[in-house]
N, C-alpha and C. Protein backbone atom coordinates (compact mmCIF):
# COMPACT_ATOMS: atom_id res chain seq x y z
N UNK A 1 33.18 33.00 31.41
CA UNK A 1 32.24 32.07 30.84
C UNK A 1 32.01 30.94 31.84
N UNK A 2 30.88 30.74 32.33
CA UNK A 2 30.66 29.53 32.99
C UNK A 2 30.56 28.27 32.49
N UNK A 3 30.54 27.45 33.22
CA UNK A 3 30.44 26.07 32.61
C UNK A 3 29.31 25.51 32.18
N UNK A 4 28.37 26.04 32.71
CA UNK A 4 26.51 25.94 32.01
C UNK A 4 26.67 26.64 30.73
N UNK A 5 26.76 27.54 30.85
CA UNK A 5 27.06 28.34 29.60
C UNK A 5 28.23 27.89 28.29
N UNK A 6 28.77 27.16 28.35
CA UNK A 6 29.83 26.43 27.40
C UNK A 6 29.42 25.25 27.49
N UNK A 7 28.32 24.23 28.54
CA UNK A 7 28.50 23.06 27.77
C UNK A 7 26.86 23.39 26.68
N UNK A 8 26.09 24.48 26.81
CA UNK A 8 24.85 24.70 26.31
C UNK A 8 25.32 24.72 24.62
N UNK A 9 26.88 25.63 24.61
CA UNK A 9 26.80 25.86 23.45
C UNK A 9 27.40 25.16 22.75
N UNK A 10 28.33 23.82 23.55
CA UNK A 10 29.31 22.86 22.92
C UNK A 10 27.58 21.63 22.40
N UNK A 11 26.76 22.18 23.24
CA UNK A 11 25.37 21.39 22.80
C UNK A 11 24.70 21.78 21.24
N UNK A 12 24.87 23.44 21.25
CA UNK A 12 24.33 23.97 20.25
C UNK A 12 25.25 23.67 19.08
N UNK A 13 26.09 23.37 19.12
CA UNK A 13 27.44 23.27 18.22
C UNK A 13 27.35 21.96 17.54
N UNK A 14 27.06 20.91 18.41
CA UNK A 14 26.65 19.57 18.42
C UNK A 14 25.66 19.45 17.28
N UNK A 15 24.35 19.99 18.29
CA UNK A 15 23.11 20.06 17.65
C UNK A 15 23.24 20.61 15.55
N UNK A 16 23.95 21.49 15.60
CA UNK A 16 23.88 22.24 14.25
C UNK A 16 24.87 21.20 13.23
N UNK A 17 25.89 20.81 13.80
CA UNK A 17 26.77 20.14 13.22
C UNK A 17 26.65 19.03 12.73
N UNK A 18 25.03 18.34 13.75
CA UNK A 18 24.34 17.03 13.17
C UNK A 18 23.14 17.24 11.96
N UNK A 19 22.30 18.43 12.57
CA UNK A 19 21.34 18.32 11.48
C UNK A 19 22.12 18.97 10.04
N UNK A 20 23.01 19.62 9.57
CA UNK A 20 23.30 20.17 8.97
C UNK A 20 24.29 19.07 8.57
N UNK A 21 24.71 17.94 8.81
CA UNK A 21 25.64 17.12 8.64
C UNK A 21 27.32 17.68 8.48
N UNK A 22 27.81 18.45 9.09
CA UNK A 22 28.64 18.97 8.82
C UNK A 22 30.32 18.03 9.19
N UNK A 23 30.28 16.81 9.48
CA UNK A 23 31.22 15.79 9.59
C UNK A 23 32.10 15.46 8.72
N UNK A 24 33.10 15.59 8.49
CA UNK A 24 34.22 15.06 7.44
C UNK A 24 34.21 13.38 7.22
N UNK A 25 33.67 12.77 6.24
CA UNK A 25 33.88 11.40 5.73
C UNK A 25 34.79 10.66 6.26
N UNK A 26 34.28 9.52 6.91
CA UNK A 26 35.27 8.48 7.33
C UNK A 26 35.45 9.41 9.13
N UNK A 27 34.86 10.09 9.28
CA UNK A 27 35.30 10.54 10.51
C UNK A 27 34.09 9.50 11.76
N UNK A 28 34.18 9.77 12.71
CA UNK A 28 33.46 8.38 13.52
C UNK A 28 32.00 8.97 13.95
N UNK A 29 31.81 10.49 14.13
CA UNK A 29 30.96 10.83 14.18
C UNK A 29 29.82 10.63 12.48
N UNK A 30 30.36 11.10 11.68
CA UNK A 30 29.80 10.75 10.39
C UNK A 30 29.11 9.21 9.88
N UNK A 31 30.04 8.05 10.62
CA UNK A 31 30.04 6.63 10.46
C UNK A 31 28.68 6.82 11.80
N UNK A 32 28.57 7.54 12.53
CA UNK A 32 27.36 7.31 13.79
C UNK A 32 26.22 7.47 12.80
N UNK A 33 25.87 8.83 12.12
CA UNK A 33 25.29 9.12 11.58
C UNK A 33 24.43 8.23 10.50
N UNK A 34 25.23 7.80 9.79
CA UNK A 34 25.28 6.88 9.15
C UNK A 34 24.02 5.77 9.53
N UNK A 35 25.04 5.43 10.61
CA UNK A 35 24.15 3.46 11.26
C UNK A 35 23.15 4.36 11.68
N UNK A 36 22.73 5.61 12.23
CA UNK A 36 21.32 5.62 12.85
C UNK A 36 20.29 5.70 11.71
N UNK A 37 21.04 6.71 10.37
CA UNK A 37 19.74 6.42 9.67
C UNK A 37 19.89 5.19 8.92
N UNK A 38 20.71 4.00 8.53
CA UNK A 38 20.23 2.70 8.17
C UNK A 38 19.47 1.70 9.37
N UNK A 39 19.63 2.40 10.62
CA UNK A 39 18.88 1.65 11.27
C UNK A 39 17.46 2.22 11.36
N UNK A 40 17.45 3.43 11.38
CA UNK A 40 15.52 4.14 11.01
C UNK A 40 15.15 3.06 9.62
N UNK A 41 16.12 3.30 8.71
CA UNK A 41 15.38 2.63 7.53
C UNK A 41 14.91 1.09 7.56
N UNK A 42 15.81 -0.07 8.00
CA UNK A 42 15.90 -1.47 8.22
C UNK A 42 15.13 -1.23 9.74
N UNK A 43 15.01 -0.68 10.48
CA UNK A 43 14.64 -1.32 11.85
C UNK A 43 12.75 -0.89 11.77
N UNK A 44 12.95 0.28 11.19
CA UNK A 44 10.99 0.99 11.35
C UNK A 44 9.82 -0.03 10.87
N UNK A 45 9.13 -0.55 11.64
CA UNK A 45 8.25 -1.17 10.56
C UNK A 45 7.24 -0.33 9.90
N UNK A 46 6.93 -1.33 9.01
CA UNK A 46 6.26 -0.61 7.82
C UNK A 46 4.49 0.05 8.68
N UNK A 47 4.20 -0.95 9.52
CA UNK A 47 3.39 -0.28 9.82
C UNK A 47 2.60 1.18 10.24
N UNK A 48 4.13 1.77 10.68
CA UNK A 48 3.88 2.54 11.66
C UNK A 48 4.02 3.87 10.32
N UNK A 49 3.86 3.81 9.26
CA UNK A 49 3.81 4.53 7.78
C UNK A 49 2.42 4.01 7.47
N UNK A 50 1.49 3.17 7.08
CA UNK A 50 0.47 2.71 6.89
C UNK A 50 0.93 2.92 5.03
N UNK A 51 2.02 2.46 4.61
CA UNK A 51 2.22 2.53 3.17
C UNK A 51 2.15 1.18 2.44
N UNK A 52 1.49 0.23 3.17
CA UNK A 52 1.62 -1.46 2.73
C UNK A 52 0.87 -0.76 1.04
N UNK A 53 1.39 -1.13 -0.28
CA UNK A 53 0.82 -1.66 -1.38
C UNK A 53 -0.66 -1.70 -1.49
N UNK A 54 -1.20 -1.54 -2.45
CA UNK A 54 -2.44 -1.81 -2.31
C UNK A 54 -3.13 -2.22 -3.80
N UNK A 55 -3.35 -3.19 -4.12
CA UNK A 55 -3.83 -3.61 -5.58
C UNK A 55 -5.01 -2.94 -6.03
N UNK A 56 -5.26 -2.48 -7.12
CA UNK A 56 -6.78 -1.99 -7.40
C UNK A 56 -7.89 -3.11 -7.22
N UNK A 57 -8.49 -2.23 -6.79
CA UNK A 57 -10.04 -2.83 -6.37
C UNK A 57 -10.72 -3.67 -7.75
N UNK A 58 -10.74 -2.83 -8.81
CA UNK A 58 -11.37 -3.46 -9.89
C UNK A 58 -10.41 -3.46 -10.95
N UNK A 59 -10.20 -4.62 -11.73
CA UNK A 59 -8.87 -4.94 -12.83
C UNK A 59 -9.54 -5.01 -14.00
N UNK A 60 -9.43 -4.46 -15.20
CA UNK A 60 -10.62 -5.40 -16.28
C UNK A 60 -9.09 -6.39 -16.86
N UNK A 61 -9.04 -7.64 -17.14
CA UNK A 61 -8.18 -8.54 -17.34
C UNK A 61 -8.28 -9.06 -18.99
N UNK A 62 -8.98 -9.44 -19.65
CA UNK A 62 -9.06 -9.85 -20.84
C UNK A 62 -10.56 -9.76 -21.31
N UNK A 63 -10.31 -9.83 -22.94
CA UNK A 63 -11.45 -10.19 -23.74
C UNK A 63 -11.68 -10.84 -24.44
N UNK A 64 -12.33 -12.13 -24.74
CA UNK A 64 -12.47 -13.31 -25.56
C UNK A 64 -13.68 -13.16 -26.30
N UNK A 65 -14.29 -13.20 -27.36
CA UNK A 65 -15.28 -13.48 -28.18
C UNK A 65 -16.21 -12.33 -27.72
N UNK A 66 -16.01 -11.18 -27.41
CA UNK A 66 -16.77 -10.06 -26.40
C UNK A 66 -17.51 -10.54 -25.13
N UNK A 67 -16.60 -11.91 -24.31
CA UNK A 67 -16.93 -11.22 -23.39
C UNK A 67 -16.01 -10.86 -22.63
N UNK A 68 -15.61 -10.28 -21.12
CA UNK A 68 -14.65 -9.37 -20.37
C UNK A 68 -14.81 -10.04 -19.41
N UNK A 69 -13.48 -10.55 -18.85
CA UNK A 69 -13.05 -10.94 -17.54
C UNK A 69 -12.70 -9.72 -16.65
N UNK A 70 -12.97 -9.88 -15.40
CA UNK A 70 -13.00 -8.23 -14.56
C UNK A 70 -12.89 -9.12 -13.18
N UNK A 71 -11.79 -8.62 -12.83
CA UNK A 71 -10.70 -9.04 -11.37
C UNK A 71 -11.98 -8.21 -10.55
N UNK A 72 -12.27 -8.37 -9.25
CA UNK A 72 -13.06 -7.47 -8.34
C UNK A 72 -12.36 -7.66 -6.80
N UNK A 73 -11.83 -6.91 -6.53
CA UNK A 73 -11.72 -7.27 -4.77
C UNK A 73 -12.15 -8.11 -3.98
N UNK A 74 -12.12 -8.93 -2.85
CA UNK A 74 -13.06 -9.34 -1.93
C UNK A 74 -13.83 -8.34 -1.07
N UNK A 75 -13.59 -7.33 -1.06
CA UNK A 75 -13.22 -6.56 0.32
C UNK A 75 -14.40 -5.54 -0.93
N UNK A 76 -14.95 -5.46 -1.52
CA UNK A 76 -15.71 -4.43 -1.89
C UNK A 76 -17.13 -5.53 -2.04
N UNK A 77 -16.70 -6.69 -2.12
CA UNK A 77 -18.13 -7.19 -1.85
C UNK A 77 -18.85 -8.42 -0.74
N UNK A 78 -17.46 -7.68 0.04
CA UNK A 78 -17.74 -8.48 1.54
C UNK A 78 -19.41 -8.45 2.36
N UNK A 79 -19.90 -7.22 2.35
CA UNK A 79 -21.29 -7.53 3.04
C UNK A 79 -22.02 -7.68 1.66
N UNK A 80 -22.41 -7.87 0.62
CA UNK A 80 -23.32 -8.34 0.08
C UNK A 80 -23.71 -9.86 -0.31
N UNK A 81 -25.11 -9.64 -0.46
CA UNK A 81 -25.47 -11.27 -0.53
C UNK A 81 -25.64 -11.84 -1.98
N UNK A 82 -26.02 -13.06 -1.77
CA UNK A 82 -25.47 -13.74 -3.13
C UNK A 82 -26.62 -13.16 -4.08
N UNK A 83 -27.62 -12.84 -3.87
CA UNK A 83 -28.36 -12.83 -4.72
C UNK A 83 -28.32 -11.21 -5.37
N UNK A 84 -27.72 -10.34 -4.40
CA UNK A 84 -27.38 -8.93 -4.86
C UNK A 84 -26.01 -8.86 -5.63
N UNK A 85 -25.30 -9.86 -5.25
CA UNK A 85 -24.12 -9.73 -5.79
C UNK A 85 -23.33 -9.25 -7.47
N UNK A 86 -24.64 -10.31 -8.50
CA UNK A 86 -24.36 -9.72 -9.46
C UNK A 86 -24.53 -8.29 -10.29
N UNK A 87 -25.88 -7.66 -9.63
CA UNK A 87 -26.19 -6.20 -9.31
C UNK A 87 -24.92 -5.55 -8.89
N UNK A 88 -24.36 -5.88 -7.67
CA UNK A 88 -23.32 -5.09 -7.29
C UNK A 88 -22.06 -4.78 -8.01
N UNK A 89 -21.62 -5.90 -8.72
CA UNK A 89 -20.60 -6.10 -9.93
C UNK A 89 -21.17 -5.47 -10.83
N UNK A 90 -21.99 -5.23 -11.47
CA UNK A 90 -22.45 -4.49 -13.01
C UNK A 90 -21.94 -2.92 -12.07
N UNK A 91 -22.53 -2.43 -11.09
CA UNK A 91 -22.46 -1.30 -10.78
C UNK A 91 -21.38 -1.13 -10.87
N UNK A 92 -20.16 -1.64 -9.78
CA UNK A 92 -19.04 -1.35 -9.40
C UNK A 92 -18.21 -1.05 -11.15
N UNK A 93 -18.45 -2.50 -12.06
CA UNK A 93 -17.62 -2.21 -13.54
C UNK A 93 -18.19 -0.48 -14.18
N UNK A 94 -19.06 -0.68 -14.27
CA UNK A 94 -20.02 0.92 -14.91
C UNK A 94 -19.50 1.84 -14.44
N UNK A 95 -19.43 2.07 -12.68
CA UNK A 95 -18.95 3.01 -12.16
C UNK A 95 -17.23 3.38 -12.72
N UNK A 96 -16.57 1.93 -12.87
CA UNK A 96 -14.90 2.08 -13.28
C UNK A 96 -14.75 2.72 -14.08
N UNK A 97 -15.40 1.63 -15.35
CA UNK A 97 -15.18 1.93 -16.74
C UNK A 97 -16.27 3.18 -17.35
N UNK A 98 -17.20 3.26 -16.60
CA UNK A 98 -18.00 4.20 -17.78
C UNK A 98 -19.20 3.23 -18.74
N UNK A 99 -18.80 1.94 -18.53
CA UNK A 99 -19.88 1.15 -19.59
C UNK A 99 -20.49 0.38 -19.03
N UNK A 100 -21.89 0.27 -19.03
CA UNK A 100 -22.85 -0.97 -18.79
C UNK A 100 -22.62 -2.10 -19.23
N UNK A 101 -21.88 -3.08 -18.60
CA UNK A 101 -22.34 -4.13 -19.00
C UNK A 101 -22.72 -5.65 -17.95
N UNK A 102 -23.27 -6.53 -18.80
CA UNK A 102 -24.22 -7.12 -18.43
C UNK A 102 -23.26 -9.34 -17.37
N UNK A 103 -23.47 -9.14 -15.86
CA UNK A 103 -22.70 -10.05 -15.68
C UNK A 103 -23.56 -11.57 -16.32
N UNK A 104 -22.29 -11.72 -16.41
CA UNK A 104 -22.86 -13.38 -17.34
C UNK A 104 -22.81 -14.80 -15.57
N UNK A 105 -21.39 -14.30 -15.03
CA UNK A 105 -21.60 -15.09 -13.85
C UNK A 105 -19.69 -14.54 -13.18
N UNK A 106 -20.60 -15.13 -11.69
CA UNK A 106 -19.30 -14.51 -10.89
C UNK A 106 -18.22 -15.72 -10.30
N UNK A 107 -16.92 -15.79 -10.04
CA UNK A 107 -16.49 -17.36 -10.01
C UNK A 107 -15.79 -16.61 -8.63
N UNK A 108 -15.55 -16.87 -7.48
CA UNK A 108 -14.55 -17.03 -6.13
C UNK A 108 -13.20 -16.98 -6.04
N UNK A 109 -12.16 -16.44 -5.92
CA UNK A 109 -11.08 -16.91 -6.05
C UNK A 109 -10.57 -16.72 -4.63
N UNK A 110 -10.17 -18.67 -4.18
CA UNK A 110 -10.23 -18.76 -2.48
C UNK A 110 -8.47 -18.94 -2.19
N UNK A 111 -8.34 -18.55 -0.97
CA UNK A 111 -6.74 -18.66 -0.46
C UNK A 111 -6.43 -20.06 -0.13
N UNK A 112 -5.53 -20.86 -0.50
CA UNK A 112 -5.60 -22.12 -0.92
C UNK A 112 -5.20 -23.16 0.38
N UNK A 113 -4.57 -21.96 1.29
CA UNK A 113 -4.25 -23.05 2.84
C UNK A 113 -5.38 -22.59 3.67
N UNK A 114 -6.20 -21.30 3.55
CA UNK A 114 -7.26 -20.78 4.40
C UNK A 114 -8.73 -21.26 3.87
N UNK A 115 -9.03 -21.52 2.50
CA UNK A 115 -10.23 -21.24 1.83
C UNK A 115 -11.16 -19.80 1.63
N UNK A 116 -10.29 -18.84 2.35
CA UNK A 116 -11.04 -17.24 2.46
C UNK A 116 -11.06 -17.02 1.27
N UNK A 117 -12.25 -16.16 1.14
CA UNK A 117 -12.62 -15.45 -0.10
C UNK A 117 -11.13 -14.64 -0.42
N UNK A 118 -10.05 -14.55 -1.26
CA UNK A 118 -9.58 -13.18 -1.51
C UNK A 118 -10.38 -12.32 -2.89
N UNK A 119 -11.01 -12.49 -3.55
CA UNK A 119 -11.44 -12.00 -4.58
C UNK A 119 -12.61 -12.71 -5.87
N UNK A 120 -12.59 -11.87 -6.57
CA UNK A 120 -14.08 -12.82 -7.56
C UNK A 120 -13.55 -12.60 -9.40
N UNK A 121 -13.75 -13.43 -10.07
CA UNK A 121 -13.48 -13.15 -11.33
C UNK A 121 -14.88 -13.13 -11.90
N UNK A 122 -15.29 -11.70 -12.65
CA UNK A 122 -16.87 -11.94 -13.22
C UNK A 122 -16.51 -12.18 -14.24
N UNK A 123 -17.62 -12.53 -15.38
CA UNK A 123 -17.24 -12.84 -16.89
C UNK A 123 -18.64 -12.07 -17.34
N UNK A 124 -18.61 -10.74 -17.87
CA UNK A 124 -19.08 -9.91 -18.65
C UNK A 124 -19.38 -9.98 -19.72
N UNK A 125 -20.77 -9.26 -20.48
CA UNK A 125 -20.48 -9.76 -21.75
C UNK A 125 -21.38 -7.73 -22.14
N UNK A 126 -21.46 -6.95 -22.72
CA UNK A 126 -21.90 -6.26 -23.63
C UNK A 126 -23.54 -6.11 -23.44
């Protein structure tokens, strides 16, 4: 047996013994094992998954005296203009829910150290 040949298979031996986890507890190879995958988990950023959270686009939130408060994204009515805007909200709710209804008015809701738009509260009515 040569020595290429025995360290290939003290490699293959290696190799099988890791993916297969085959280490006895508390042993030092097992404790390696270990820190590499709490360090994949704590060290990976999230980015590199593209799994950041993501809130729904359209919320319907409450109903008072018939009419409907309805959360809307910023980000779905970023290029439109003010005067299309309430058009765009009747669509977007109709399209959610299934029901026409009619915007009464749309209010801003701004980021309070930036002033950016994050989102709009409409008030709906039937």
């Amino acid at each position: 047996m040569t020595a290429e040949s025995s360290s290939s298979s003290s490699f293959g031996t290696f190799l099988r013994r890791f993916v297969f986890w085959e280490y006895r507890r508390a042993s030092w190879q097992y404790d390696v094992i270990v820190a590499l995958i709490l360090l994949f988990i704590f060290a990976t950023p999230r980015d590199w998954f593209r799994d950041q959270p993501r809130a729904a686009g359209i919320v319907i939130l409450s109903a008072e005296r018939g009419r409907q408060r309805v959360y809307i994204d910023g980000s779905l009515l970023a290029n439109t203009s003010e005067e299309s805007r309430e058009s765009r909200v009747a669509a977007l709710i109709q399209q959610k829910t299934g029901i026409s209804r009619r915007v009464l008015r749309i209010e801003p809701i701004r980021d309070e150290t930036e002033g950016e738009i994050k989102g709009y509260i409409a008030y709906t009515a039937p």
